[in-house]
Protein backbone atom coordinates (compact mmCIF):
# COMPACT_ATOMS: atom_id res chain seq x y z
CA UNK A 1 -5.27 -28.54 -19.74
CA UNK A 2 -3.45 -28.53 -22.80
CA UNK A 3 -6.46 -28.30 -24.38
CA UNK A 4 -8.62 -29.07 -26.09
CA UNK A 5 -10.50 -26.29 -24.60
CA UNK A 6 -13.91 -24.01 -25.21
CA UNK A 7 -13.75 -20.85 -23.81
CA UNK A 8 -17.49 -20.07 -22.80
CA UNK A 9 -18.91 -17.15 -21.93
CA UNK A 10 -22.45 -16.55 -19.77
CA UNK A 11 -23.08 -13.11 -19.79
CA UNK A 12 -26.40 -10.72 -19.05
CA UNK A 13 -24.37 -7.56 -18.66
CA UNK A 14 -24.08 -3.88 -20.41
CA UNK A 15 -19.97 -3.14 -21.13
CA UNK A 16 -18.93 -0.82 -23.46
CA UNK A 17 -16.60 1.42 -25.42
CA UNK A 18 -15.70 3.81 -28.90
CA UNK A 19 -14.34 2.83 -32.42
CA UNK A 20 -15.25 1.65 -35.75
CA UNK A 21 -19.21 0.29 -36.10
CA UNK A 22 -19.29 -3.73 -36.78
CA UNK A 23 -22.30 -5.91 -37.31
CA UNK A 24 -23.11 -8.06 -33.94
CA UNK A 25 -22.38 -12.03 -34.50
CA UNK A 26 -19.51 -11.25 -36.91
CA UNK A 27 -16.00 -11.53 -36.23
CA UNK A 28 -13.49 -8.27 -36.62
CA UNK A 29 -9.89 -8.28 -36.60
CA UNK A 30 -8.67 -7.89 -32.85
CA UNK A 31 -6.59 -5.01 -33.89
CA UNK A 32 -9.70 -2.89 -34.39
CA UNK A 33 -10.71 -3.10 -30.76
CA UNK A 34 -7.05 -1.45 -29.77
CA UNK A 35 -5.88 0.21 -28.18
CA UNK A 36 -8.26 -0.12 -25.11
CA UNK A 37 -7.61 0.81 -21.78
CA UNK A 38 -7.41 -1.99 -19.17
CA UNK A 39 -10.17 -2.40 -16.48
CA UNK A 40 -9.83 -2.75 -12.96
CA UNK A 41 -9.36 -6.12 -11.74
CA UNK A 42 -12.65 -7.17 -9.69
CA UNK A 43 -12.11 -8.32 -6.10
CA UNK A 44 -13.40 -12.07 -6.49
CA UNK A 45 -14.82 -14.58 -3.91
CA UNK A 46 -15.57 -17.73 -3.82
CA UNK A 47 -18.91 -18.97 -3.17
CA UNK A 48 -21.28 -22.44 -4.11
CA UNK A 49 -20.45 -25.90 -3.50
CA UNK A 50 -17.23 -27.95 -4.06
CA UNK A 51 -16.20 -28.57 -7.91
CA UNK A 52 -14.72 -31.94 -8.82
CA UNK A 53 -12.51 -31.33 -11.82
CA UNK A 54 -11.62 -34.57 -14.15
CA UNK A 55 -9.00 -34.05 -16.79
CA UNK A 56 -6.64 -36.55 -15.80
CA UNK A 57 -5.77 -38.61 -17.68
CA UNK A 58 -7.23 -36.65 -20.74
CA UNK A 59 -6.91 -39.37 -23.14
CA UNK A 60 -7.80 -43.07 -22.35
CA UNK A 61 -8.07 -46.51 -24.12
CA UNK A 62 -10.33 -48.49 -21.56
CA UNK A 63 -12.32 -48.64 -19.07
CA UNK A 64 -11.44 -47.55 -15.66
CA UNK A 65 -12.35 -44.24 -13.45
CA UNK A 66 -10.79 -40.80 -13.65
CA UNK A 67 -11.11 -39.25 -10.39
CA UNK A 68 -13.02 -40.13 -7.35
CA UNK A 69 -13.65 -37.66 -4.01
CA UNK A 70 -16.38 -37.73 -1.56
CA UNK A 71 -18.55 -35.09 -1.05
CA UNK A 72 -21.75 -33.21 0.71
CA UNK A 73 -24.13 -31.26 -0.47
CA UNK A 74 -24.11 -29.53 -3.66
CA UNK A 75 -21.47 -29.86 -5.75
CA UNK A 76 -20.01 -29.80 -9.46
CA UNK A 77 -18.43 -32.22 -11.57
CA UNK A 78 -16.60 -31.07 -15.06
CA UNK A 79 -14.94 -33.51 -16.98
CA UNK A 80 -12.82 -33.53 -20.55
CA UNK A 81 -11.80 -36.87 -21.89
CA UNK A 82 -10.80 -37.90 -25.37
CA UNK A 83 -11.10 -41.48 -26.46
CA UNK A 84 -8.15 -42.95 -28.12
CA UNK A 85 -9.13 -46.27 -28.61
CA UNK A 86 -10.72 -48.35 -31.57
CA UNK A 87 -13.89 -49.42 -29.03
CA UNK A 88 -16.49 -47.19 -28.34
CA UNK A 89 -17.37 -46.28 -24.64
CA UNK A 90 -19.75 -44.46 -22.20
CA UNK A 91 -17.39 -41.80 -20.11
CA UNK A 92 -19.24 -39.48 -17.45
CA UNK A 93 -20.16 -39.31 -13.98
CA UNK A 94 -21.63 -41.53 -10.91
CA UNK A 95 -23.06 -40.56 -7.79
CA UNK A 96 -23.13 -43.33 -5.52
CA UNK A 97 -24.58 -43.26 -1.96
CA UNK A 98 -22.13 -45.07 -0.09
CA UNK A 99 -23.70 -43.66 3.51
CA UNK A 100 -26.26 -46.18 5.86
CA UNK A 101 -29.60 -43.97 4.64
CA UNK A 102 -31.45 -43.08 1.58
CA UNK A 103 -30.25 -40.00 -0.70
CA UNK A 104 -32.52 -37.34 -2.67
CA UNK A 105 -30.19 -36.62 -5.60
CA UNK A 106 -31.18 -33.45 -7.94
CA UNK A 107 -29.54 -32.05 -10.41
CA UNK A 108 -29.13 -27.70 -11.02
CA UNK A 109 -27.93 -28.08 -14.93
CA UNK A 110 -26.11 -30.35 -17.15
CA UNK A 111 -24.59 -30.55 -20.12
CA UNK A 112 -22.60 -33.18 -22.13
CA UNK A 113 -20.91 -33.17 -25.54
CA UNK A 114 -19.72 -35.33 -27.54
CA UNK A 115 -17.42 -34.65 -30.84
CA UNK A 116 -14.63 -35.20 -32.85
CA UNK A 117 -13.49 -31.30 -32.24
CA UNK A 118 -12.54 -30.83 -28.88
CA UNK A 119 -13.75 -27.29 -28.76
CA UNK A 120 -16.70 -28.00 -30.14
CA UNK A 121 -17.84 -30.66 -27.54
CA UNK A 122 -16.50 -27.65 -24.82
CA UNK A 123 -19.10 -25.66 -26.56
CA UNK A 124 -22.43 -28.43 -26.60
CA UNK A 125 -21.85 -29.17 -22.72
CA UNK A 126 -21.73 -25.69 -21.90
CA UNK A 127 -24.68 -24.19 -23.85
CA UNK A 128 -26.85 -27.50 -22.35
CA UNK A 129 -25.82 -27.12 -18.71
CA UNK A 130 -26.51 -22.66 -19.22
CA UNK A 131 -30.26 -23.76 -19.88
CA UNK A 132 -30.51 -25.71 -17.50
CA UNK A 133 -28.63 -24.40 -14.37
CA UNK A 134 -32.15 -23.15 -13.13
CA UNK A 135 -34.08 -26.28 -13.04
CA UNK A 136 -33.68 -28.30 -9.72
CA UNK A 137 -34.68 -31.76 -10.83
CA UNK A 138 -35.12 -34.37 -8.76
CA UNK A 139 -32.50 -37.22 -10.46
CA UNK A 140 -32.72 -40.43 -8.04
CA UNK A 141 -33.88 -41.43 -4.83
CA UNK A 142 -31.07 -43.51 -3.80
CA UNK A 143 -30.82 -46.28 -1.22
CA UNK A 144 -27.42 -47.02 0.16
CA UNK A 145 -24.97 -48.62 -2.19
CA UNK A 146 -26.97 -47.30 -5.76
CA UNK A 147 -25.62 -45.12 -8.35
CA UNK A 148 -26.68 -42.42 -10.46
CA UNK A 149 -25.13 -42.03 -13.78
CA UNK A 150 -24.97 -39.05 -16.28
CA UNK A 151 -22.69 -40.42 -19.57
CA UNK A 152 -22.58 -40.25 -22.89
CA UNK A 153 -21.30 -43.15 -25.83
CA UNK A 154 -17.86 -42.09 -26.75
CA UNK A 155 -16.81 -43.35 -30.29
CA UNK A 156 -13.14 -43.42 -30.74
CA UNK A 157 -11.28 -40.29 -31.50
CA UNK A 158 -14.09 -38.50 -29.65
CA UNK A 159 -13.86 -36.29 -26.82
CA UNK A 160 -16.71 -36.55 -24.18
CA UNK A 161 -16.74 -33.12 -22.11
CA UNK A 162 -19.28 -32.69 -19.26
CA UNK A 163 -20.43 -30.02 -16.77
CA UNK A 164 -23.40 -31.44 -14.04
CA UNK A 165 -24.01 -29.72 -11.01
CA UNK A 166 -26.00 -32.06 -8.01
CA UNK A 167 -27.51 -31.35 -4.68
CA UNK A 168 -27.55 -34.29 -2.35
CA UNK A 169 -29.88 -34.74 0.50
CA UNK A 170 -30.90 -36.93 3.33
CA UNK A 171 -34.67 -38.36 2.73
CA UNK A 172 -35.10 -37.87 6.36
CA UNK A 173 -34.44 -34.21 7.60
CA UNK A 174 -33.46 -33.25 4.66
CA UNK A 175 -30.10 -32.62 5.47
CA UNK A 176 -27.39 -32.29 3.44
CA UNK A 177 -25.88 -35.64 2.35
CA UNK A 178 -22.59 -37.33 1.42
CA UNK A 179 -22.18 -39.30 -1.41
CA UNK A 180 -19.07 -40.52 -3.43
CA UNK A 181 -18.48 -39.10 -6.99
CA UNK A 182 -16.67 -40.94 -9.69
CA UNK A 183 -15.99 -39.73 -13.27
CA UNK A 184 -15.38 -42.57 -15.27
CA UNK A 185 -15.09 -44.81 -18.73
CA UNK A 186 -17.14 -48.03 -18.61
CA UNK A 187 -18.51 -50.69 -21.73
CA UNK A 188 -21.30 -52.10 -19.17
CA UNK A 189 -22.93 -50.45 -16.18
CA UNK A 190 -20.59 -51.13 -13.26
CA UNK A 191 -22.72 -52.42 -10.25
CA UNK A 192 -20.53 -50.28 -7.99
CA UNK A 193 -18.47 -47.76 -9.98
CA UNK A 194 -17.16 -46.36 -6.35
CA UNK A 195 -14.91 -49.65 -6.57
CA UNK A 196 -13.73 -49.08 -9.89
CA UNK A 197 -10.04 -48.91 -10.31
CA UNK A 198 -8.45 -45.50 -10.64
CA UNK A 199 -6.45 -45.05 -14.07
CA UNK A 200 -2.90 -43.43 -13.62
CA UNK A 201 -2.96 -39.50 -13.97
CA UNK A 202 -1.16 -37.96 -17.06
CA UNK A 203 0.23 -34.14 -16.88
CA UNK A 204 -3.21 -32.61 -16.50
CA UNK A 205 -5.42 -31.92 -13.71
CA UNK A 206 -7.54 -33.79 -11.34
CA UNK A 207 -8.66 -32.65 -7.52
CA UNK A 208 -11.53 -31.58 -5.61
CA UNK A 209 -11.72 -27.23 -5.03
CA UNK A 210 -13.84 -25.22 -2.43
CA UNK A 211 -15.96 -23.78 -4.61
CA UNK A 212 -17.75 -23.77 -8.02
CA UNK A 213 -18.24 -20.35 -8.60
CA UNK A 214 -16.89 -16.81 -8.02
CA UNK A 215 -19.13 -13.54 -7.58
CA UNK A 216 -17.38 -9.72 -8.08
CA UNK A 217 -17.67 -6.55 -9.41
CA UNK A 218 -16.76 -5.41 -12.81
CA UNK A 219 -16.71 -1.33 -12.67
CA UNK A 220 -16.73 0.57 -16.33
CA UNK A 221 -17.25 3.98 -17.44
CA UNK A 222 -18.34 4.76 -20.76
CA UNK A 223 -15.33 7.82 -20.77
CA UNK A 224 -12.95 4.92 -21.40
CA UNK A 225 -13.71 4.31 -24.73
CA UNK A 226 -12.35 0.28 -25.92
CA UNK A 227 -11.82 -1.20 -22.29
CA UNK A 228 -10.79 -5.18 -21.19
CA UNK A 229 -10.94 -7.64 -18.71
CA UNK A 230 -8.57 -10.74 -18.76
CA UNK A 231 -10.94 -13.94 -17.03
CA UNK A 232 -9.29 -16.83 -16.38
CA UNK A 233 -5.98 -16.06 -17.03
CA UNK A 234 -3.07 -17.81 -15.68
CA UNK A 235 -2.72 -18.64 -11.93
CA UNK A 236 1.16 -17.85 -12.05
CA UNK A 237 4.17 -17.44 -13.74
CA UNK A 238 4.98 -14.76 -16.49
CA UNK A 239 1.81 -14.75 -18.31
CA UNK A 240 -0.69 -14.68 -15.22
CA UNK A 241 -3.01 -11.75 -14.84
CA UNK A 242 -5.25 -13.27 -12.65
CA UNK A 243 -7.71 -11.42 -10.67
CA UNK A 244 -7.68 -11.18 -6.71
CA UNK A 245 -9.38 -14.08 -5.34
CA UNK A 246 -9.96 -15.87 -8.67
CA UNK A 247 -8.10 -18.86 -8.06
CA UNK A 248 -8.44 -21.58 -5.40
CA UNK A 249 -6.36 -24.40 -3.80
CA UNK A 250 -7.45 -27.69 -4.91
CA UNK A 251 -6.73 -31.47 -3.53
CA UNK A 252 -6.27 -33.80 -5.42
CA UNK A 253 -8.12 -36.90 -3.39
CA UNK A 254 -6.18 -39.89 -5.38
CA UNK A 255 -2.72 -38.76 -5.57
CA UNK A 256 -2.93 -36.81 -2.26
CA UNK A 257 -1.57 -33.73 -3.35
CA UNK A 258 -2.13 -29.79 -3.61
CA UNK A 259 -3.72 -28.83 -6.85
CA UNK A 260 -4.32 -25.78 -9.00
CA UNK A 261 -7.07 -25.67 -11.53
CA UNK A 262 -5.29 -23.20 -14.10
CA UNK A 263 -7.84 -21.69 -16.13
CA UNK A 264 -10.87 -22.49 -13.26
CA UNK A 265 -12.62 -24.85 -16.03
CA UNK A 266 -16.39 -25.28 -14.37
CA UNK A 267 -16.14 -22.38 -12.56
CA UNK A 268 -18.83 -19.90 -13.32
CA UNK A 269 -17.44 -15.75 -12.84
CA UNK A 270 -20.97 -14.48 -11.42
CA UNK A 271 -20.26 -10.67 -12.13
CA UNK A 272 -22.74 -7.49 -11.45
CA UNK A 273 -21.53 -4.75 -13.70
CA UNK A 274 -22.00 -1.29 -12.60
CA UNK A 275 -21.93 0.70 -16.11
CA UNK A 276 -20.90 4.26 -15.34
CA UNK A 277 -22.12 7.01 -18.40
CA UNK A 278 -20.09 10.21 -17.63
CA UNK A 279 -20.45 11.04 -21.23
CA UNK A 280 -24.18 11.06 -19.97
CA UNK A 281 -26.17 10.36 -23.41
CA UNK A 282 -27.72 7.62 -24.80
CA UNK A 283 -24.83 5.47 -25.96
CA UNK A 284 -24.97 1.81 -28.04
CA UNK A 285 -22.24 -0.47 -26.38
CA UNK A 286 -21.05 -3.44 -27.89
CA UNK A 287 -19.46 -6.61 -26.17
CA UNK A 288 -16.65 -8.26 -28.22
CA UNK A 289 -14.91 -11.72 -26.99
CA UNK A 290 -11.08 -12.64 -27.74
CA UNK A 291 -9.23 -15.79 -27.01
CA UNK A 292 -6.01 -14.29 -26.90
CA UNK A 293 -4.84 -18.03 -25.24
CA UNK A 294 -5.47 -19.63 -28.41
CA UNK A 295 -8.65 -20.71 -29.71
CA UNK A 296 -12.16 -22.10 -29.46
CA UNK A 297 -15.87 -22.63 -29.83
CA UNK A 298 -18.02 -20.53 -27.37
CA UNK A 299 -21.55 -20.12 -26.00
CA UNK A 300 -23.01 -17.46 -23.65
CA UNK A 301 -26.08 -16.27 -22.28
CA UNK A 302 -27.35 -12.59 -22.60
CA UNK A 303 -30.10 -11.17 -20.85
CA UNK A 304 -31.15 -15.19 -20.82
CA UNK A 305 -30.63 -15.60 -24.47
CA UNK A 306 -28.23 -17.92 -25.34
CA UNK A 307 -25.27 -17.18 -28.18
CA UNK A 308 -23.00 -19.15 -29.60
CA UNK A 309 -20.06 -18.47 -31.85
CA UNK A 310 -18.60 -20.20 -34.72
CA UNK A 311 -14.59 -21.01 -34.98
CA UNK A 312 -12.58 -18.19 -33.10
CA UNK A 313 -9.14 -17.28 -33.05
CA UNK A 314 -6.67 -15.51 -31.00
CA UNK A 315 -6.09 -13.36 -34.28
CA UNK A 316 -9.68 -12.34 -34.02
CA UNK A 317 -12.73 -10.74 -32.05
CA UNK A 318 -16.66 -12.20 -31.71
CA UNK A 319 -18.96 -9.39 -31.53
CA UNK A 320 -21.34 -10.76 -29.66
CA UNK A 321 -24.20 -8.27 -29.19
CA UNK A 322 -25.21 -4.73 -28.95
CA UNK A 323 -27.45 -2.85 -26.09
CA UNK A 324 -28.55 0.62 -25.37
CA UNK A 325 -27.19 2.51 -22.13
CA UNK A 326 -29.03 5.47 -21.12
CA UNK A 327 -27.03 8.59 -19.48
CA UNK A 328 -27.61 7.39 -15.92
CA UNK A 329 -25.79 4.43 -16.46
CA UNK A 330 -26.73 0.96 -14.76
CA UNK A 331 -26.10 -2.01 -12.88
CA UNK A 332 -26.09 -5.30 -14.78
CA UNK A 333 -25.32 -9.51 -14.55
CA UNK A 334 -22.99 -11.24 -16.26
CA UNK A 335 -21.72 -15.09 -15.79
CA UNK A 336 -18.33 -16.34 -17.62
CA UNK A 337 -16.91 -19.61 -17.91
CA UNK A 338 -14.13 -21.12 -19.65
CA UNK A 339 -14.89 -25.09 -20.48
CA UNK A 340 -13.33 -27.75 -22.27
CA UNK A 341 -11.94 -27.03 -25.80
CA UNK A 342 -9.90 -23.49 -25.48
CA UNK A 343 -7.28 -22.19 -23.61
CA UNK A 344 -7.58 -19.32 -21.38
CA UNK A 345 -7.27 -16.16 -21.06
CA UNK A 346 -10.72 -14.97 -22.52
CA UNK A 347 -10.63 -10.95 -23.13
CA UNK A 348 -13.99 -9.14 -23.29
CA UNK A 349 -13.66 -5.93 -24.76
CA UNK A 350 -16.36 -3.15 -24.09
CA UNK A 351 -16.92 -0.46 -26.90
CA UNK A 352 -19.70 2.06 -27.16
CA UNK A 353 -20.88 4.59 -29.55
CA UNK A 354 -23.64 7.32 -29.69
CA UNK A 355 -27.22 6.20 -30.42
């Protein structure tokens, strides 16, 4: 995506380092985190349902669907669309059953924004669907042929970003269940949005990938002093510092073709970290987040709290929290995901100090 991108961040993890004391929620200049020794890449698999991405075309001036792909099961759908018209319009997602028996449709988090910063809307979709991921909802009870719809009014010069994760199943055995998915601009409810005309694609991304979320380990030591990880960095070429396993082949179901989803927008990184204290004292660590790809609005969750940042730069570093390690070290959760409004890579830095 060119993007218009937020760069979020769900974390519940303890990472750490040494250097200069700063106030948690400011922002430092990055060169006060460096230098900091580079982590080990994580060995990353893929794991969850399929993730329908829709960024293509990013802009529109009508009505007319984005992407469509038929799926099973649980699945994802993130979307990023700007409106360029001078007509206001709804722009989001429907779920239609398009299979001979009725469909149990729940949904396992959403979130949609809506704003005139692209960044910004990255951010309100994110921090919704991160409070809601753990509440299985029942949506619609759908007989063949109906739709579901999750959209949002999009004024012109408005970008509408979205990130809705569904579980289909059969009413009888509940099995799990096909349905066709269709991101999409409309002015009136279309009776059968699975019909809907597909709009050209533009130089962004659209497809259908294996899986909507990665799991790994992140290993750090407290020894290291200032230490980084690069998440979603490029998939190739001279700026890629990807991880092992992080990226997936994609389809794109329209056009027919092999996909990449550089910067895995809607994936969620599902990391344990195993925080290693040779220094083996009480130590205060600190978690800092850089967008050395360019900039954004963010949002994360810590130990189930949610944060969210102002405007961040490339130039600088959000220090997001503080937490105690004790001399044993520990094992901790962390969740990461880059949506719509910043460009990837993300760098966490981990810093820690005595008590």
């Amino acid at each position: 995506m060119k993007k218009t991108w937020t760069a979020t961040i769900a974390l519940a993890v303890g990472l750490f380092g040494a250097s200069t004391v700063f106030a948690a929620g400011e922002t430092v200049p990055i060169e006060t985190l460096q230098p900091a020794q580079k982590l080990e890449k994580p060995q990353l698999f893929g794991t969850g349902g399929k993730l329908i991405l829709s960024d293509s075309p990013e802009t529109f001036n009508g009505t007319g669907a984005f992407y469509r792909d038929r799926v099973q099961g649980e699945f994802r759908v993130f979307w990023h669309h700007q409106n360029t018209s001078s007509a206001a319009y709804s722009v989001g997602v429907a779920v239609t059953n398009t299979s001979s028996e009725t469909v149990k449709l729940y949904t396992k988090g959403k979130g949609v924004g809506t704003n005139l910063y692209v960044d910004v809307a990255g951010q309100l979709a994110l921090a919704d669907f991160l409070t809601s991921e753990k509440n299985k909802t029942l949506a619609a009870t759908l007989a063949p042929g109906q739709s579901y719809f999750v959209s949002a009014s999009t004024d012109p010069e408005i970008t509408n970003s979205g990130i809705v994760q569904f579980d289909a199943s059969t009413v009888k055995g509940n099995n799990p269940a096909s349905v066709t998915v269709t991101t999409l601009s409309y002015d009136t409810l279309p009776e059968h949005p699975e019909q809907m005309t597909v709009l050209p694609e533009d130089s962004h991304t659209r497809g259908t990938f294996p899986h909507f979320d990665r799991i790994g380990l992140i290993q750090y030591d407290t020894a290291m002093g200032n230490a980084f990880l690069r998440v979603d960095s490029a998939a190739s070429g001279p700026w890629s510092d990807s991880m092992p396993g992080e990226y997936e082949d994609g389809w794109d179901a329209v056009g027919n073709k092999a996909v990449i989803n550089n910067g895995n927008y809607g994936v969620m990184y599902r990391f344990a970290v195993h925080a290693k204290n040779s220094l083996h004292e009480r130590r205060t660590a600190s978690l800092f987040l850089n967008p050395s790809g360019g900039y954004g609005h963010f949002a994360l969750l810590w130990n189930k709290q949610l944060f969210q940042s102002g405007f961040l730069s490339w130039e600088n570093a959000w220090h997001v929290t503080d937490f105690k390690v004790n001399p044993n070290g520990a094992v901790f959760t962390s969740e990461i995901s880059l949506t719509g409004g910043s460009s990837g890579p993300q760098v966490l830095y981990f810093t820690n100090q005595p008590k």
